[in-house]
PDB file of N, CA and C in Angstrom:
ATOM      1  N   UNK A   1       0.845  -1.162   0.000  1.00  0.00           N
ATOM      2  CA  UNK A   1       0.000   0.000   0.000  1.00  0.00           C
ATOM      3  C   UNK A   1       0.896   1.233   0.000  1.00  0.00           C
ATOM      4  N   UNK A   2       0.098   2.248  -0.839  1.00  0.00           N
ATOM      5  CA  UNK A   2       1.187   3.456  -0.725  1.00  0.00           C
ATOM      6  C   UNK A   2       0.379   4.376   0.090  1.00  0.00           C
ATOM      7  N   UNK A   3       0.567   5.262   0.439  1.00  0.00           N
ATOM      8  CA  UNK A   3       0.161   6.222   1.264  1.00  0.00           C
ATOM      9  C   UNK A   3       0.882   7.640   1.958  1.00  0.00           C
ATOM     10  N   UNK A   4       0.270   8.661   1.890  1.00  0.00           N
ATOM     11  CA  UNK A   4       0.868   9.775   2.556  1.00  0.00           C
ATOM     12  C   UNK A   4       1.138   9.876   3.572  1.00  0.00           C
ATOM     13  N   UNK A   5       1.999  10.637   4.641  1.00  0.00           N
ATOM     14  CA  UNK A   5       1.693  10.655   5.790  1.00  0.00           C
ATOM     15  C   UNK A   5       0.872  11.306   6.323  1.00  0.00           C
ATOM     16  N   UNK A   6      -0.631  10.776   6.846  1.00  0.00           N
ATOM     17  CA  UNK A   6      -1.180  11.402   7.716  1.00  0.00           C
ATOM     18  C   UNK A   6      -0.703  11.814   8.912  1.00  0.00           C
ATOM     19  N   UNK A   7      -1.689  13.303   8.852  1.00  0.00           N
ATOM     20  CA  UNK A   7      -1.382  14.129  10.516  1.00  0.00           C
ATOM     21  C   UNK A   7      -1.192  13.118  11.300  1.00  0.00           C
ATOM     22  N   UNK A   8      -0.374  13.656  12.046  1.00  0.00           N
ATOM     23  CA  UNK A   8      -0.155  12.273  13.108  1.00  0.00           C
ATOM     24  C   UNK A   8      -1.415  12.395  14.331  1.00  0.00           C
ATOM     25  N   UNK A   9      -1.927  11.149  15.023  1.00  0.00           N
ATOM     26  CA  UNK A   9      -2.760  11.640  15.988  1.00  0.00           C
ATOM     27  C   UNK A   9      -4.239  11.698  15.225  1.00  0.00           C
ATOM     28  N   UNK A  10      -4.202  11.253  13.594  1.00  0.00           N
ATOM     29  CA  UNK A  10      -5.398  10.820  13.207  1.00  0.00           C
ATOM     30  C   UNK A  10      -6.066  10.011  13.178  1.00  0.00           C
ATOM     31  N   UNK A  11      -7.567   9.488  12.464  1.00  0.00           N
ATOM     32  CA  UNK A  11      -8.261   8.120  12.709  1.00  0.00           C
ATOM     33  C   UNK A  11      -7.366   7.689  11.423  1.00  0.00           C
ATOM     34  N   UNK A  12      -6.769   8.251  10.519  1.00  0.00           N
ATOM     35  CA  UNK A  12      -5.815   7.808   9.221  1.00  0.00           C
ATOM     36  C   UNK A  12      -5.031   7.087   9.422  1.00  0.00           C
ATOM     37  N   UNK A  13      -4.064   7.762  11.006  1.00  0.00           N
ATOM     38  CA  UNK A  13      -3.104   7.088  11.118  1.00  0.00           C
ATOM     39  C   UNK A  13      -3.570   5.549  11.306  1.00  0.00           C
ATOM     40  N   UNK A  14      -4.925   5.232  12.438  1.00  0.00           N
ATOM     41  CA  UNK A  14      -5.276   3.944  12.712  1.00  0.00           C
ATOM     42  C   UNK A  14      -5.632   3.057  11.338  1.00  0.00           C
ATOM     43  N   UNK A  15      -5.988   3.874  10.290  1.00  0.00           N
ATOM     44  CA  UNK A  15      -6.508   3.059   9.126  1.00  0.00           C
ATOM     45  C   UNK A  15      -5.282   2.433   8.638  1.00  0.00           C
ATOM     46  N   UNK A  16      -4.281   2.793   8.434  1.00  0.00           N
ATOM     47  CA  UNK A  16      -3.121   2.239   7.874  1.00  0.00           C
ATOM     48  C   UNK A  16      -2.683   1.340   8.819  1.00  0.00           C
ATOM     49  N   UNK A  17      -2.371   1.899  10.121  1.00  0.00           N
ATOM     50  CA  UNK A  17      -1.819   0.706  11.343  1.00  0.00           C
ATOM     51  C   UNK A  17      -2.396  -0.541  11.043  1.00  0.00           C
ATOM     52  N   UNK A  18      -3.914  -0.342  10.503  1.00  0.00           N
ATOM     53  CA  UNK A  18      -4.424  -1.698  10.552  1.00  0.00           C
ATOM     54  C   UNK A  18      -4.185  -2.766   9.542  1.00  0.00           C
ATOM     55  N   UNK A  19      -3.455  -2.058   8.199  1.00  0.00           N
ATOM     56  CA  UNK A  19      -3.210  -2.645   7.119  1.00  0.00           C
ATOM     57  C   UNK A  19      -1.953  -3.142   7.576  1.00  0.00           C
ATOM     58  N   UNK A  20      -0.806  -2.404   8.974  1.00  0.00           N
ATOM     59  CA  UNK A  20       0.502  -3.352   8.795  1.00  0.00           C
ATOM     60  C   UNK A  20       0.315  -4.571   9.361  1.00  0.00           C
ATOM     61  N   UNK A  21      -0.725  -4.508  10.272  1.00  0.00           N
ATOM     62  CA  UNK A  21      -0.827  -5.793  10.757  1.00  0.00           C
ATOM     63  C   UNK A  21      -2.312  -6.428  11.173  1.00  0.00           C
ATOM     64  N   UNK A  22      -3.129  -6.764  10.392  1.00  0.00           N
ATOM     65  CA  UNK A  22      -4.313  -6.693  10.591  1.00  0.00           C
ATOM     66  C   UNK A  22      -4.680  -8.063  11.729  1.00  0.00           C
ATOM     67  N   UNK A  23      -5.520  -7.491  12.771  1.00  0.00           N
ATOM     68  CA  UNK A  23      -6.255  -8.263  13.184  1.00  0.00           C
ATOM     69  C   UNK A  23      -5.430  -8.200  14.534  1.00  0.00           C
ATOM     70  N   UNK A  24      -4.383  -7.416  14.932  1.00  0.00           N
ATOM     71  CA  UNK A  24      -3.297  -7.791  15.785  1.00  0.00           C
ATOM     72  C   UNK A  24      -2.892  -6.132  15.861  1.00  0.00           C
ATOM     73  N   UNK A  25      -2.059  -6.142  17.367  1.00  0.00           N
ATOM     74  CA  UNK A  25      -1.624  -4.243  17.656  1.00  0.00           C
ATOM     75  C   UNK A  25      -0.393  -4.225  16.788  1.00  0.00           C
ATOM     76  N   UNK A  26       0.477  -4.949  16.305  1.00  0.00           N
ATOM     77  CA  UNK A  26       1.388  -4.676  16.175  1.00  0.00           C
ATOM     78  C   UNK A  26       1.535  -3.663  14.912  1.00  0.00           C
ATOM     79  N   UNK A  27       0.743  -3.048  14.536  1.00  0.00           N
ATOM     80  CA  UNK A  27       0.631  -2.702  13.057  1.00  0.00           C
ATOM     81  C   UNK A  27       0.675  -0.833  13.613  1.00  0.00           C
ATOM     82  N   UNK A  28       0.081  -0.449  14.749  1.00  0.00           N
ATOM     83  CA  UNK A  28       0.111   0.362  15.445  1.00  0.00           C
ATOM     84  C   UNK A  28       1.622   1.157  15.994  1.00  0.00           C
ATOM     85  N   UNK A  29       2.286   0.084  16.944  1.00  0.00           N
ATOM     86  CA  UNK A  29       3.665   0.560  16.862  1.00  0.00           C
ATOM     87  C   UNK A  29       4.411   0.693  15.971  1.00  0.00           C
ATOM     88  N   UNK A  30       4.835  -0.087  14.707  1.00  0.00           N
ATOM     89  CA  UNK A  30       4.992  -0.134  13.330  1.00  0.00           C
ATOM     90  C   UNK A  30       5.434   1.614  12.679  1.00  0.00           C
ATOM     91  N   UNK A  31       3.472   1.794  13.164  1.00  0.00           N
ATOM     92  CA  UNK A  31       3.292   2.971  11.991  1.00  0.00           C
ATOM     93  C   UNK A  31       3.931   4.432  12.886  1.00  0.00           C
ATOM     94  N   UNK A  32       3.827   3.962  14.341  1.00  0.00           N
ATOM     95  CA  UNK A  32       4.274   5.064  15.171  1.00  0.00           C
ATOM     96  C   UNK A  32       6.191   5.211  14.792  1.00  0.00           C
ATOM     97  N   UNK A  33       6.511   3.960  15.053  1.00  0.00           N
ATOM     98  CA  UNK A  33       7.627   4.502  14.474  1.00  0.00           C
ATOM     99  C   UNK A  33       8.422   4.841  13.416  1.00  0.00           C
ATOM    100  N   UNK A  34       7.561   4.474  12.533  1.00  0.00           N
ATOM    101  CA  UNK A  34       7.817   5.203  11.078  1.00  0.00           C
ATOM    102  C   UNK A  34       7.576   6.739  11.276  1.00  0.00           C
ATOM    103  N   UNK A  35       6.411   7.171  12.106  1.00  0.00           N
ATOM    104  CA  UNK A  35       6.405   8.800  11.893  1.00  0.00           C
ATOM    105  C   UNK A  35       7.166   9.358  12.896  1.00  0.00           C
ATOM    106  N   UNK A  36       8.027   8.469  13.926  1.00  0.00           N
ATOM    107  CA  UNK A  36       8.947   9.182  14.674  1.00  0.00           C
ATOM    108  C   UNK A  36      10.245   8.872  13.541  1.00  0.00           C
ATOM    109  N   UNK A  37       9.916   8.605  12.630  1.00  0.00           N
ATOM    110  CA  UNK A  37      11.531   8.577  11.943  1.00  0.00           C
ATOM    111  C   UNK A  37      11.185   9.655  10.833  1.00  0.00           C
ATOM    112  N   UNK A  38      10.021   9.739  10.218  1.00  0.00           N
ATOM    113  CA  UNK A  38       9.701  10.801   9.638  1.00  0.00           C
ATOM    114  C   UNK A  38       9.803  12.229  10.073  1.00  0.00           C
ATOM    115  N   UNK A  39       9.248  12.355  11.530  1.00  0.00           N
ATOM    116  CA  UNK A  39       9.469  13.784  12.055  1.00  0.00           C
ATOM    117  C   UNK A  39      10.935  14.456  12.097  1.00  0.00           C
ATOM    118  N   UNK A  40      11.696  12.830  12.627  1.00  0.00           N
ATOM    119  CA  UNK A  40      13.284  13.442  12.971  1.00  0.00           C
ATOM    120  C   UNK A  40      13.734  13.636  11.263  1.00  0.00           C
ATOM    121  N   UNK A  41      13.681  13.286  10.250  1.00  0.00           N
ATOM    122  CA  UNK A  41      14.386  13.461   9.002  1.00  0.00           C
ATOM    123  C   UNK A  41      13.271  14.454   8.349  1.00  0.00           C
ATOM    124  N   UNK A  42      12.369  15.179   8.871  1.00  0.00           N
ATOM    125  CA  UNK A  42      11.721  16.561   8.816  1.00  0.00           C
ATOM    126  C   UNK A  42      10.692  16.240   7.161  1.00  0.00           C
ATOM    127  N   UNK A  43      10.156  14.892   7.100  1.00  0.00           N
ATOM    128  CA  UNK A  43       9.259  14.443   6.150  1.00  0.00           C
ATOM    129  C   UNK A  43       7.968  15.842   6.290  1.00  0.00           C
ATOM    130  N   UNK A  44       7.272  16.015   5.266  1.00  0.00           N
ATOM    131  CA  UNK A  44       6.224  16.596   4.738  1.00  0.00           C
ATOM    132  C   UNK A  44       4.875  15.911   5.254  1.00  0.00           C
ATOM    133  N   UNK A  45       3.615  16.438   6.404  1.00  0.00           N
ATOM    134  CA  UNK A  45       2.862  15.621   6.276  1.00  0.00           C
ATOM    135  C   UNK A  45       1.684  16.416   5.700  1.00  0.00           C
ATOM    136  N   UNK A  46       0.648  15.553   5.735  1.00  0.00           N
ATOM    137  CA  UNK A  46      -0.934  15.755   4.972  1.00  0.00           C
ATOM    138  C   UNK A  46      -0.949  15.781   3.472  1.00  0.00           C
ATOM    139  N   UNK A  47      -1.507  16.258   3.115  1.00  0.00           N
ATOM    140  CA  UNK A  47      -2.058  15.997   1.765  1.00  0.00           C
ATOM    141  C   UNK A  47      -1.197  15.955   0.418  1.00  0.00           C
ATOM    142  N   UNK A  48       0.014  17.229   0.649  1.00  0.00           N
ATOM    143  CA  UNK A  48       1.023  17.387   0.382  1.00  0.00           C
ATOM    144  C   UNK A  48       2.613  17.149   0.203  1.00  0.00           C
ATOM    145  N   UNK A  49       1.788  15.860   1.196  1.00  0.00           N
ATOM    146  CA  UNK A  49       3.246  15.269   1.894  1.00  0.00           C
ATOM    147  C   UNK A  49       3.863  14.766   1.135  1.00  0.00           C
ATOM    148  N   UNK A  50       5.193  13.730   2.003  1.00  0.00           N
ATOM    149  CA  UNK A  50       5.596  12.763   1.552  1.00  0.00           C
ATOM    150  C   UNK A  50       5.159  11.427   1.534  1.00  0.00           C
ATOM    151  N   UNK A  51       5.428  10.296   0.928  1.00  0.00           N
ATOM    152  CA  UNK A  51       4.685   9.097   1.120  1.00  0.00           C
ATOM    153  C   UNK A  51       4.974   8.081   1.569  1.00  0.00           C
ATOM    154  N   UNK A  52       4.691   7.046   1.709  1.00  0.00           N
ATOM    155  CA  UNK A  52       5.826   5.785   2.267  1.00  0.00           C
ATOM    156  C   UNK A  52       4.919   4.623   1.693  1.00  0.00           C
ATOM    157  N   UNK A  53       5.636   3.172   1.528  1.00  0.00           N
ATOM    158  CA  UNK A  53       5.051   2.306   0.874  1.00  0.00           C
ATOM    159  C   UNK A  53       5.507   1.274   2.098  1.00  0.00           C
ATOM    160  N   UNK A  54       3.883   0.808   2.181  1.00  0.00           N
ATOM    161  CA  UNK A  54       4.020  -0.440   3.582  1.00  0.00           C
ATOM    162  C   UNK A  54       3.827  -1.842   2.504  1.00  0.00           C
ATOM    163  N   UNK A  55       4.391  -2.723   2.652  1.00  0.00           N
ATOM    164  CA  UNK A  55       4.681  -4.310   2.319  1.00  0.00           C
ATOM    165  C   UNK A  55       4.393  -5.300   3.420  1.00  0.00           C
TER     166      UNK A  55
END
C-alpha cells in the first residue's frame, strides 16, 4: 500500500496501522515509528506530503 503521511494523531493514522498488521496491535507501533523517523528526518505531512510504501 502506498500512502501519505497522515497528521499524526489521526483516525488515518489507525486506518493504515491496521493494514501493517491486521487483526493484531502490532501494526500500530509499526506505523508510530515510522512517523517518529519521519518527524526526525523533517518528512512533509498531509495531503502534500511525503509518502511511504508499507509491504
Amino acid at each position: 500500500m502506498i500512502t501519505n503521511f497522515h497528521l499524526p494523531r489521526s483516525t488515518l493514522v489507525m486506518l493504515v496501522a491496521a493494514f501493517c498488521s491486521p487483526g493484531r496491535r502490532e501494526g500500530v507501533g509499526m506505523i508510530l515509528r515510522a512517523y517518529a523517523e519521519a518527524q526526525r528526518r523533517a518528512y512533509r505531512f498531509f495531503s502534500y506530503g511525503d509518502a511511504m510504501l508499507l509491504e
